[in-house]
Protein backbone atom coordinates (compact mmCIF):
# COMPACT_ATOMS: atom_id res chain seq x y z
CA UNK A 1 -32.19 -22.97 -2.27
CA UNK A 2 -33.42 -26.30 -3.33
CA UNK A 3 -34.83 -26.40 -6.80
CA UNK A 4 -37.39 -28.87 -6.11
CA UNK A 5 -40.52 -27.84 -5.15
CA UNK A 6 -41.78 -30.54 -2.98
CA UNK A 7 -38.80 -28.98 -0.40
CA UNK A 8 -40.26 -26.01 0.45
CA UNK A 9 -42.31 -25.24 3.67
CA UNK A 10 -45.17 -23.98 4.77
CA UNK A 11 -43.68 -21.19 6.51
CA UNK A 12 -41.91 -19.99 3.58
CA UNK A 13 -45.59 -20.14 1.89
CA UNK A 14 -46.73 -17.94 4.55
CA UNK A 15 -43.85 -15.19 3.85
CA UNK A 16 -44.34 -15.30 0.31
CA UNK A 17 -48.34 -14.69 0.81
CA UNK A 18 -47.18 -11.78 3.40
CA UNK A 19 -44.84 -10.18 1.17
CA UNK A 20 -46.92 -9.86 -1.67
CA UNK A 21 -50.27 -9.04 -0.41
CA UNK A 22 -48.12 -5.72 1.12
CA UNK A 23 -46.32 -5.18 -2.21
CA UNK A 24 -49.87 -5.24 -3.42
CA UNK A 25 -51.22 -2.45 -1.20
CA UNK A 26 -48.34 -0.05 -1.98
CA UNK A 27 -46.36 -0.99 -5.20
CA UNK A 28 -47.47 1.76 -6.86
CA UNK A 29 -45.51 3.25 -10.25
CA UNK A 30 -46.08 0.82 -12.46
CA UNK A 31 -44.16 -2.48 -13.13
CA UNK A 32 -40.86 -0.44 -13.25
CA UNK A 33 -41.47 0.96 -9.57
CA UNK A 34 -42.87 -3.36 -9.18
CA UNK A 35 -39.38 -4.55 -10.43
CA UNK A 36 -37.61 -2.66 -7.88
CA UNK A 37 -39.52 -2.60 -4.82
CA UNK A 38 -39.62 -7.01 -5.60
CA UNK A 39 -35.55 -6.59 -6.03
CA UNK A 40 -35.31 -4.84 -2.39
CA UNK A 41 -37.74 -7.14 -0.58
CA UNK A 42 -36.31 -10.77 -2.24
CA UNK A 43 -33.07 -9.68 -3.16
CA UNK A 44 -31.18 -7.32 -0.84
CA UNK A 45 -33.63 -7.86 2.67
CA UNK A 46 -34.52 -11.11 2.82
CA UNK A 47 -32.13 -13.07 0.41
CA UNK A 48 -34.15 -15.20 -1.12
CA UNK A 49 -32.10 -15.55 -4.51
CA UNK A 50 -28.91 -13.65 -5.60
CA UNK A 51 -29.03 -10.72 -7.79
CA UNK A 52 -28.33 -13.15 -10.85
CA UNK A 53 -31.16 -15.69 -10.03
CA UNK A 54 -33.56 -12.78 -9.83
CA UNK A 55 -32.74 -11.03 -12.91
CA UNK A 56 -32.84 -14.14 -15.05
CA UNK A 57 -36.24 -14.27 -13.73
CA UNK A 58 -36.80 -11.07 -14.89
CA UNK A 59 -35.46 -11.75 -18.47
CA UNK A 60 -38.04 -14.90 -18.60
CA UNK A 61 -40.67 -12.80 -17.31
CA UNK A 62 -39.91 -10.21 -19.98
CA UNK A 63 -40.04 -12.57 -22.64
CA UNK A 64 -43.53 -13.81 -21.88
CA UNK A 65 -46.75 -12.60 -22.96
CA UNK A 66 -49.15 -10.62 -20.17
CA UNK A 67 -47.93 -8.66 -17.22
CA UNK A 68 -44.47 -9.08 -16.57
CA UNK A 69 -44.09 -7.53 -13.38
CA UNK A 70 -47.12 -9.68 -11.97
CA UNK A 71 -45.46 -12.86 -13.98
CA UNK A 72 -42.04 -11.85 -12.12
CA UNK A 73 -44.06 -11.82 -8.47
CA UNK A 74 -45.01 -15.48 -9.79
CA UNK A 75 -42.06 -16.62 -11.03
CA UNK A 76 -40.41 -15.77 -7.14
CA UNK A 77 -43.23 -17.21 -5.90
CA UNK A 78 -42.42 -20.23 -7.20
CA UNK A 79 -38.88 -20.19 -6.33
CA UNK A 80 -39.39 -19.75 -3.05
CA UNK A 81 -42.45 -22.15 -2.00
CA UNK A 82 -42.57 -24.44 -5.11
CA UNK A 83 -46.37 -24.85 -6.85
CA UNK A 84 -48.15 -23.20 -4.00
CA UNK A 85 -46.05 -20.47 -3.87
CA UNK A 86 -46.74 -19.90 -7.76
CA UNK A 87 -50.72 -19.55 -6.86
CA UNK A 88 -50.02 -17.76 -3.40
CA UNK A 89 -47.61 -14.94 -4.76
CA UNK A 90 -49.74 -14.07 -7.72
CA UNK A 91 -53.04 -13.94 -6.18
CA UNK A 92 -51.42 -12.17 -3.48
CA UNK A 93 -50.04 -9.96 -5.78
CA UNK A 94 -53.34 -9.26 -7.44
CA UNK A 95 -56.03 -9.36 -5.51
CA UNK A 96 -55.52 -6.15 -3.20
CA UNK A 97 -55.54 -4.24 -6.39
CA UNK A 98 -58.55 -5.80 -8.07
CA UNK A 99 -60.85 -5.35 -4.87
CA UNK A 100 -59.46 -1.63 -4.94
CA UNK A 101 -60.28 -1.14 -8.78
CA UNK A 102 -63.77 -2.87 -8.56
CA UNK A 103 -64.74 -0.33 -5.92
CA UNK A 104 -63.22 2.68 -7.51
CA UNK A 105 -65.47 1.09 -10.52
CA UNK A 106 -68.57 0.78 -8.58
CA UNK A 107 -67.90 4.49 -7.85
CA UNK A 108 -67.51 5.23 -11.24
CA UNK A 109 -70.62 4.29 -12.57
CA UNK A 110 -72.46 4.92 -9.35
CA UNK A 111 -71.29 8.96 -8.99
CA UNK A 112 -70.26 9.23 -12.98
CA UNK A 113 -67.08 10.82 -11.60
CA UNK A 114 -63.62 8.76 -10.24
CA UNK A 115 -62.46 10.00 -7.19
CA UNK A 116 -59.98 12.77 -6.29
CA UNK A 117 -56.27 11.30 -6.27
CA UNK A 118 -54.30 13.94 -7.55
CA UNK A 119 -52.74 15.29 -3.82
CA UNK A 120 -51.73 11.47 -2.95
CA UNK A 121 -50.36 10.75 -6.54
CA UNK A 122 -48.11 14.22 -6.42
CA UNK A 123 -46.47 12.61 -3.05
CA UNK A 124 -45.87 9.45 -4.17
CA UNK A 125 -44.54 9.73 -7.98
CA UNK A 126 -41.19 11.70 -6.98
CA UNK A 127 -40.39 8.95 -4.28
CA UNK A 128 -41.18 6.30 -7.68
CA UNK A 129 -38.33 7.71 -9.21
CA UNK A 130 -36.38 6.89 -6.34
CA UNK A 131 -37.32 3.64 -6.08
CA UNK A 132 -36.44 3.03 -9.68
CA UNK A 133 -33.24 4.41 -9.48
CA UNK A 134 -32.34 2.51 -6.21
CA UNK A 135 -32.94 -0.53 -8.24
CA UNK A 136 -30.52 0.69 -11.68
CA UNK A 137 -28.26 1.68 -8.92
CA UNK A 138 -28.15 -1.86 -7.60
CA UNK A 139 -28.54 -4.22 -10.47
CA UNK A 140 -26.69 -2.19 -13.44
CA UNK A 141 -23.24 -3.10 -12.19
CA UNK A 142 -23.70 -6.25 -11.86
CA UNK A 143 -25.19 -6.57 -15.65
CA UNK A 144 -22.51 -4.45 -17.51
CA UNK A 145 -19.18 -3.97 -15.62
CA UNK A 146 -17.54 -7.24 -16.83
CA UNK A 147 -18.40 -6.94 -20.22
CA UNK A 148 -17.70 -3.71 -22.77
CA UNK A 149 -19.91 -5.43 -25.12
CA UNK A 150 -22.82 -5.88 -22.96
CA UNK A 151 -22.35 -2.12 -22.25
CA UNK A 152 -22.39 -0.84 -25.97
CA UNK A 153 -25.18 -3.34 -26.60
CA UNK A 154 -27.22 -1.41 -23.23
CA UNK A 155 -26.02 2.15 -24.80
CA UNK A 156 -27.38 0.80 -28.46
CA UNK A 157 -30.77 -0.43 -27.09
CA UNK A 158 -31.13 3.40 -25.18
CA UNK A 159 -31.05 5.05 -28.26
CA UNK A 160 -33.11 2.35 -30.20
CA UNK A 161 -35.77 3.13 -27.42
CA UNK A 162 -35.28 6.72 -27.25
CA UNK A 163 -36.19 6.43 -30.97
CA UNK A 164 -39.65 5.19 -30.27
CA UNK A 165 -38.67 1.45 -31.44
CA UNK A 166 -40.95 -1.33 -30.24
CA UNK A 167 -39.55 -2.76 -26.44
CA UNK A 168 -40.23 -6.46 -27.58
CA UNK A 169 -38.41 -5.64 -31.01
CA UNK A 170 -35.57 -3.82 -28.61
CA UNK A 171 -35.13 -7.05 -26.21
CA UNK A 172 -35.10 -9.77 -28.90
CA UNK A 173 -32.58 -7.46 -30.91
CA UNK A 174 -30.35 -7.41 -28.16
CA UNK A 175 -30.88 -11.01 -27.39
CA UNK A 176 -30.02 -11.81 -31.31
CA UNK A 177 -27.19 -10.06 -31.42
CA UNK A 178 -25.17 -10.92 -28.34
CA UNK A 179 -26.14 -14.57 -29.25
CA UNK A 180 -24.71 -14.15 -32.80
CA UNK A 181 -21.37 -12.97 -30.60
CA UNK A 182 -18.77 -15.03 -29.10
CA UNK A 183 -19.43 -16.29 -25.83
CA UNK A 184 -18.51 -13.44 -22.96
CA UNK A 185 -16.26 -14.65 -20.44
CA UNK A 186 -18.04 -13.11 -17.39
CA UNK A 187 -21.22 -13.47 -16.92
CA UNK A 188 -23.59 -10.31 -16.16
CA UNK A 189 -26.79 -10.26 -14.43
CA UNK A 190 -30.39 -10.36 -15.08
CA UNK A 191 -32.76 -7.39 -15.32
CA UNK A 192 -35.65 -7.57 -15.56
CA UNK A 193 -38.23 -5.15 -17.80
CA UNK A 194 -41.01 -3.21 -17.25
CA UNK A 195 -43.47 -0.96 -19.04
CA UNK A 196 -43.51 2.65 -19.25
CA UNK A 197 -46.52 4.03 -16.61
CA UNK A 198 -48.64 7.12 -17.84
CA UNK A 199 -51.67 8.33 -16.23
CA UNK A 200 -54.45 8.85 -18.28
CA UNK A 201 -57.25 11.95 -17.90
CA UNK A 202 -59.84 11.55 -15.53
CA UNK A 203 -62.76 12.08 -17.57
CA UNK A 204 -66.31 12.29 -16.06
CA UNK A 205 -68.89 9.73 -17.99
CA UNK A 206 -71.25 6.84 -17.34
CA UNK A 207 -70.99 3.48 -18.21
CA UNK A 208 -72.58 2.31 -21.39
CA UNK A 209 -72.74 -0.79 -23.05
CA UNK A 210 -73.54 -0.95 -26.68
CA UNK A 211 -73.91 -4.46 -27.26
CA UNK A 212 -75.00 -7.27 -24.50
CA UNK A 213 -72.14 -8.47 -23.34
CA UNK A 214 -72.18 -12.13 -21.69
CA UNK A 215 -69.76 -13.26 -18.94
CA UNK A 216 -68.41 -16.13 -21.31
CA UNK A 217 -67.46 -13.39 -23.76
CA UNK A 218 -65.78 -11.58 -21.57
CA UNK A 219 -63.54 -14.04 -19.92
CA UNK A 220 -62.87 -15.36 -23.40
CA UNK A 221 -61.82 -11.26 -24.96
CA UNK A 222 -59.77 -10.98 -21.86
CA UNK A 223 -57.90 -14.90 -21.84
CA UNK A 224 -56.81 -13.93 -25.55
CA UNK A 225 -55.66 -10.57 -24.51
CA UNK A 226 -53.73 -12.39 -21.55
CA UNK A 227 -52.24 -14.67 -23.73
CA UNK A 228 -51.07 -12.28 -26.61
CA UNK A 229 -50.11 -8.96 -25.64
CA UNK A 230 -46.43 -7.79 -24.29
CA UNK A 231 -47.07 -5.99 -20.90
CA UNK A 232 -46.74 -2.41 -22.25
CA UNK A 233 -49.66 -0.08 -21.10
CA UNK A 234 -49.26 1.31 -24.51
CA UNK A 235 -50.12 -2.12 -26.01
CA UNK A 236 -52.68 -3.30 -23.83
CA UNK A 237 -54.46 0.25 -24.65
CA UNK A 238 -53.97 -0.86 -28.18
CA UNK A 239 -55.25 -4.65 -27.60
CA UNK A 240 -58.36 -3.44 -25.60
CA UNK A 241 -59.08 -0.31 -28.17
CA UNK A 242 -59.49 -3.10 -31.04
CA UNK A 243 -61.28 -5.33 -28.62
CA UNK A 244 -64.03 -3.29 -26.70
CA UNK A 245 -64.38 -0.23 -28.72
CA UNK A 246 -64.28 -1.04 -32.32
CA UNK A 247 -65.52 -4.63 -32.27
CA UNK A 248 -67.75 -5.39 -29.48
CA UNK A 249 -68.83 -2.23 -28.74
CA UNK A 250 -68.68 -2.47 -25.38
CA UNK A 251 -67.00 1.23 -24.22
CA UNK A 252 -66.65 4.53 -25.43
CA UNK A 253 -63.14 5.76 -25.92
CA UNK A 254 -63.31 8.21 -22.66
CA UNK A 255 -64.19 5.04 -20.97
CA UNK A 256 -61.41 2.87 -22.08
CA UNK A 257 -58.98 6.06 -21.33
CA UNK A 258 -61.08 6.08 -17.38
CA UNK A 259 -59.98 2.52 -17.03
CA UNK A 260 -56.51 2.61 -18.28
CA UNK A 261 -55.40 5.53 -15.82
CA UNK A 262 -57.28 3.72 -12.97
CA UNK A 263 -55.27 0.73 -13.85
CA UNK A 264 -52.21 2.58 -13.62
CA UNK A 265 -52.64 5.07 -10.39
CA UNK A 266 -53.59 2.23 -7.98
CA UNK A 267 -50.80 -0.07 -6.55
CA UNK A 268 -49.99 -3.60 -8.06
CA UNK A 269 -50.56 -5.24 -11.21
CA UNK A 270 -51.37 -2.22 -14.28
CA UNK A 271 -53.51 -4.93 -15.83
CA UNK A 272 -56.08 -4.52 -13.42
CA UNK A 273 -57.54 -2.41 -15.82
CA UNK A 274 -59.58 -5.54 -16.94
CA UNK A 275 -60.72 -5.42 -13.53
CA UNK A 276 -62.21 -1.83 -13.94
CA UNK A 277 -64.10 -2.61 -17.93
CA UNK A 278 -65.07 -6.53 -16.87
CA UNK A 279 -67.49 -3.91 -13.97
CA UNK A 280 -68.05 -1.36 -16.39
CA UNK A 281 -69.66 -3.75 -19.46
CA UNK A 282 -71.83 -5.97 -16.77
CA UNK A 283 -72.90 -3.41 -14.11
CA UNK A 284 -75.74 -2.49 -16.00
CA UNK A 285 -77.38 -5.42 -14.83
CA UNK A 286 -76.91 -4.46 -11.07
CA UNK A 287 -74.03 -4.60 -8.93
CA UNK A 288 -73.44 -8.06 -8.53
CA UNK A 289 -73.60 -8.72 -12.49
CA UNK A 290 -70.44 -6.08 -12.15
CA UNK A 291 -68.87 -7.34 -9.84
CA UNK A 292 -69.28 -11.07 -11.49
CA UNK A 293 -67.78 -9.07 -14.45
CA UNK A 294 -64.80 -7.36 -12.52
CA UNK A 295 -63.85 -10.59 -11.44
CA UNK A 296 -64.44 -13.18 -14.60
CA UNK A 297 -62.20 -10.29 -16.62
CA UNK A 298 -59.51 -10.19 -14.34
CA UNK A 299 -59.30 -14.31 -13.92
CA UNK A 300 -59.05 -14.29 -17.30
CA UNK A 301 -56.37 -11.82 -18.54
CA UNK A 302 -54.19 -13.14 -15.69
CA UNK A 303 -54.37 -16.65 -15.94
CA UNK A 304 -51.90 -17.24 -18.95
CA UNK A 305 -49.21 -15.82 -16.75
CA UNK A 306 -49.30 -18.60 -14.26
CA UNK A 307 -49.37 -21.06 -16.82
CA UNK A 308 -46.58 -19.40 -18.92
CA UNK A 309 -44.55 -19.45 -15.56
CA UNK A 310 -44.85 -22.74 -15.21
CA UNK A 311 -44.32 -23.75 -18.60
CA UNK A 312 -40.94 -21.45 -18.92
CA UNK A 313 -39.30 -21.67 -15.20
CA UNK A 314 -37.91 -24.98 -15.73
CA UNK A 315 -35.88 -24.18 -18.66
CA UNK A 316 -34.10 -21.51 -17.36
CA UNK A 317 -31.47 -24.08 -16.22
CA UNK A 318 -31.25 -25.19 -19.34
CA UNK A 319 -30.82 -21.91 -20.99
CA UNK A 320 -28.00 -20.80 -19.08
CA UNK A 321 -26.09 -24.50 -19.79
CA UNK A 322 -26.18 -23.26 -23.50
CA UNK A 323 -23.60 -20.73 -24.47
CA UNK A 324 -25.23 -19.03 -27.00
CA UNK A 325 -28.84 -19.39 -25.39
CA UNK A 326 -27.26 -17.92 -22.24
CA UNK A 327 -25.45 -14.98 -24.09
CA UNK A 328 -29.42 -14.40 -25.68
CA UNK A 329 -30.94 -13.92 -22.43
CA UNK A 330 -27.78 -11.62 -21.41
CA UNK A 331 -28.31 -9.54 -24.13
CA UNK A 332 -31.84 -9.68 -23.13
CA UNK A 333 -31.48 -8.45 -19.87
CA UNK A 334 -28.41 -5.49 -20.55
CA UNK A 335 -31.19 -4.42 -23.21
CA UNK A 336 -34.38 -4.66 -20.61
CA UNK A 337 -31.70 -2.63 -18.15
CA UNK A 338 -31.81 0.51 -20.78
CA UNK A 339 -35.51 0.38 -21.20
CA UNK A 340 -35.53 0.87 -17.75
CA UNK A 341 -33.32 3.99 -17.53
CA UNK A 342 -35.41 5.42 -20.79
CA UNK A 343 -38.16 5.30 -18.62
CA UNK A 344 -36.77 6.74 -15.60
CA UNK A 345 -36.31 9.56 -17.52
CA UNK A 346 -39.76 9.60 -18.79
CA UNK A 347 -41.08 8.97 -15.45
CA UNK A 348 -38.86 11.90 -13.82
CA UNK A 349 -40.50 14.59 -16.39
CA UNK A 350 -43.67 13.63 -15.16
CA UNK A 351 -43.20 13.15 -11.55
CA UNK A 352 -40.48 16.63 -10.72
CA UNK A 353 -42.57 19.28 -11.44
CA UNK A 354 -41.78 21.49 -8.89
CA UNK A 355 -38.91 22.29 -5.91
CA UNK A 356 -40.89 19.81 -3.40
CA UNK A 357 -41.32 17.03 -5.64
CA UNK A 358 -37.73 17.63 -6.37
CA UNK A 359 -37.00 17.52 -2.82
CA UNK A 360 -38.81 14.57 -2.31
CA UNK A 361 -37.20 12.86 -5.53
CA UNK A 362 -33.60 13.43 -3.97
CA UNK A 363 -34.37 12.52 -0.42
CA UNK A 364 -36.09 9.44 -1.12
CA UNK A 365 -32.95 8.08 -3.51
CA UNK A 366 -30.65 9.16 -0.46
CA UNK A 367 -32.84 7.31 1.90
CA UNK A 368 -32.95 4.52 -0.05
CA UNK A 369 -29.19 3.77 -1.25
CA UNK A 370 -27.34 5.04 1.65
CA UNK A 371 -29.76 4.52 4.79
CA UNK A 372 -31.31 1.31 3.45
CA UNK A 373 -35.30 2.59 4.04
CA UNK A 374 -37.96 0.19 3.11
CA UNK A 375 -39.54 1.42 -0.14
CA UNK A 376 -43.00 0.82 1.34
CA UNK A 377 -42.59 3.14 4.08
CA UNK A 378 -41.06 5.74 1.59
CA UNK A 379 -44.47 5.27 -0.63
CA UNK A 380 -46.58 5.75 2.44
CA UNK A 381 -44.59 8.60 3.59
CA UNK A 382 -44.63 10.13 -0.02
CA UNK A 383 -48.68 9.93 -0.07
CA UNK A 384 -48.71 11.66 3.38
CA UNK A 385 -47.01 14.11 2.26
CA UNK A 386 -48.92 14.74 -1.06
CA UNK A 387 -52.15 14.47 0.54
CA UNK A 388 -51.28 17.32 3.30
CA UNK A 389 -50.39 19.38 0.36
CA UNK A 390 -53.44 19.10 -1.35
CA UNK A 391 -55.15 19.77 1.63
CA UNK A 392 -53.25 22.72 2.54
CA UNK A 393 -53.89 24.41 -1.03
């Protein structure tokens, strides 16, 4: 691959639009389930970068404020089809998820009620596991095999995360101490990081708004949020608690917890949430004030990533030229691979609940190491099946 953008074509614009706008109608999971179906389409199918390329893109894209599976789509993007492919794989990315959330909004306040997903979500949350594992299985030899140190460092981050510390505090940890090492002969991998998924309750209320809220104030709440907060779920909950409940007054906390589960059960970006409140604080001015709100939220919480990506991408080169900048990001991305496999195991207690989602679980991880199945079909096949279920009980 040429690393000057001005090379690439527009057919290679074209596949990048095509690949995300599909990873945005069925990467569902959360950005850890993002991470690996992004590793299966760029890595192992279509070869757009090695495994080492792409996981130094994750590392950056960890290391950045806002969503870092969304910032990852854009930093591929942007490997692949230069500038355009920055703006093309992003919005691609993003914008079959907001439409989705804005009318799952629009339902919201229209019936007071979000509708049923529990029979598709049951299908498709065993075959996430799968996916996630088909991507450790993949990418975890190639960051820790060569190095004993980058392996105690990975075991040493587990148990720092197991113990409730901080990700961000986790990652830069890591990245401070293997810096503060001598320089490792062979060079592992990049991994990239993601943020534990939880699904909220679906509680029944309307949407109030406390205090007029203006369109200028919320693309301005949601830009700062954007260009602040560290892609957990957990701390975007945290950043939009202190923003919209306590000082603006814009949503009650059942409304906030509405929006943060819808965020997280549809496919693509979990920050999409902003979608769901920039509807729920305008729509009582009619539905095309919401929908004027859906969107002006979601431009802004979203925009610092492409700027960030562009800012940051070009001195990844220079980052792996330094030896101890270089062993920093390694220790980055050994430390972002045991968040990963902390919240696998999070992820499995949720999701294998019973002997079929078991079944499912273990079928879909056989399909996908040793028969090589698209993840997107296994999704799709996984909501079939949980929606039959439902039916049937």
């Amino acid at each position: 691959m040429s690393d000057d953008p001005a090379t690439r074509s527009s057919s290679n614009l074209a596949e990048v639009a095509r690949v995300f706008l599909r990873l945005g109608l069925t990467a569902f999971g959360g950005p850890a389930a993002h991470v690996a179906m992004m590793q299966d389409e760029v890595v192992a199918r279509r070869r757009w970068m090695t495994p080492e390329r792409f996981l130094d893109l994750l590392g950056a894209a960890n290391l950045i404020p806002g969503p870092s599976s969304t910032e990852l789509a854009i930093f591929i993007g942007y490997e692949r089809a230069g500038l355009l492919g920055l703006v093309v794989a992003g919005v691609s990315f993003i914008l079959p998820a907001a439409s989705l959330v804005t009318t799952l909004a629009w339902a919201y306040v229209r019936f007071g009620s979000l509708p049923q997903v529990a029979g598709v979500l049951y299908g498709i949350k065993p075959v996430v596991i799968a996916i996630v594992f088909q991507a450790l299985w993949a990418l975890a030899p190639r960051a820790i095999k060569r190095s004993p140190r980058l392996a105690i460092l990975g075991l040493a981050a587990c148990a720092a995360s197991m113990a409730g510390l901080d990700p961000l505090i986790v990652l830069l940890a890591a990245g401070v101490v293997s810096a503060a090492t001598p320089p490792w002969k062979a060079r592992s991998d990049r991994l990239s990081s993601f943020q534990p998924s939880t699904l909220g309750a679906l509680a029944a209320a309307g949407a109030t708004t406390v205090v007029p809220a203006s369109l200028a104030t919320l693309f301005l709440t949601f830009l700062k949020i954007g260009s602040v907060v560290f892609g957990s779920g957990y701390v975007l909950l945290a950043f939009l608690r202190g923003d919209l409940v306590d000082r603006l007054h814009w949503l009650r906390e059942s409304e906030l917890l509405d929006a943060v589960a819808i965020g997280q059960v549809t496919p693509g970006p979990v920050f999409t949430t902003a979608t769901f409140i920039g509807y729920l604080v305008m729509a009582r001015r009619g539905f095309l004030a919401g929908v004027a709100g859906a969107a002006v939220a979601t431009f802004g919480i979203f925009l610092p990533g492409f700027f960030l990506v562009l800012l940051t991408r070009p001195l990844l080169a220079r980052v792996r030229r330094s030896e101890t900048a270089s062993a920093f990001l390694d220790g980055v991305n050994v430390a972002a691979l045991a968040l990963m496999i902390v919240v696998l195991a999070q992820l499995a207690r949720a999701a294998v609940v019973d002997l079929p989602t078991l079944v499912l679980a273990a079928g879909g991880t056989v399909a996908l190491t040793k028969l090589k199945l698209s993840s997107t079909w296994m999704l799709l096949l996984g909501a079939v099946i949980g929606a039959i279920g439902a039916a049937l009980r």
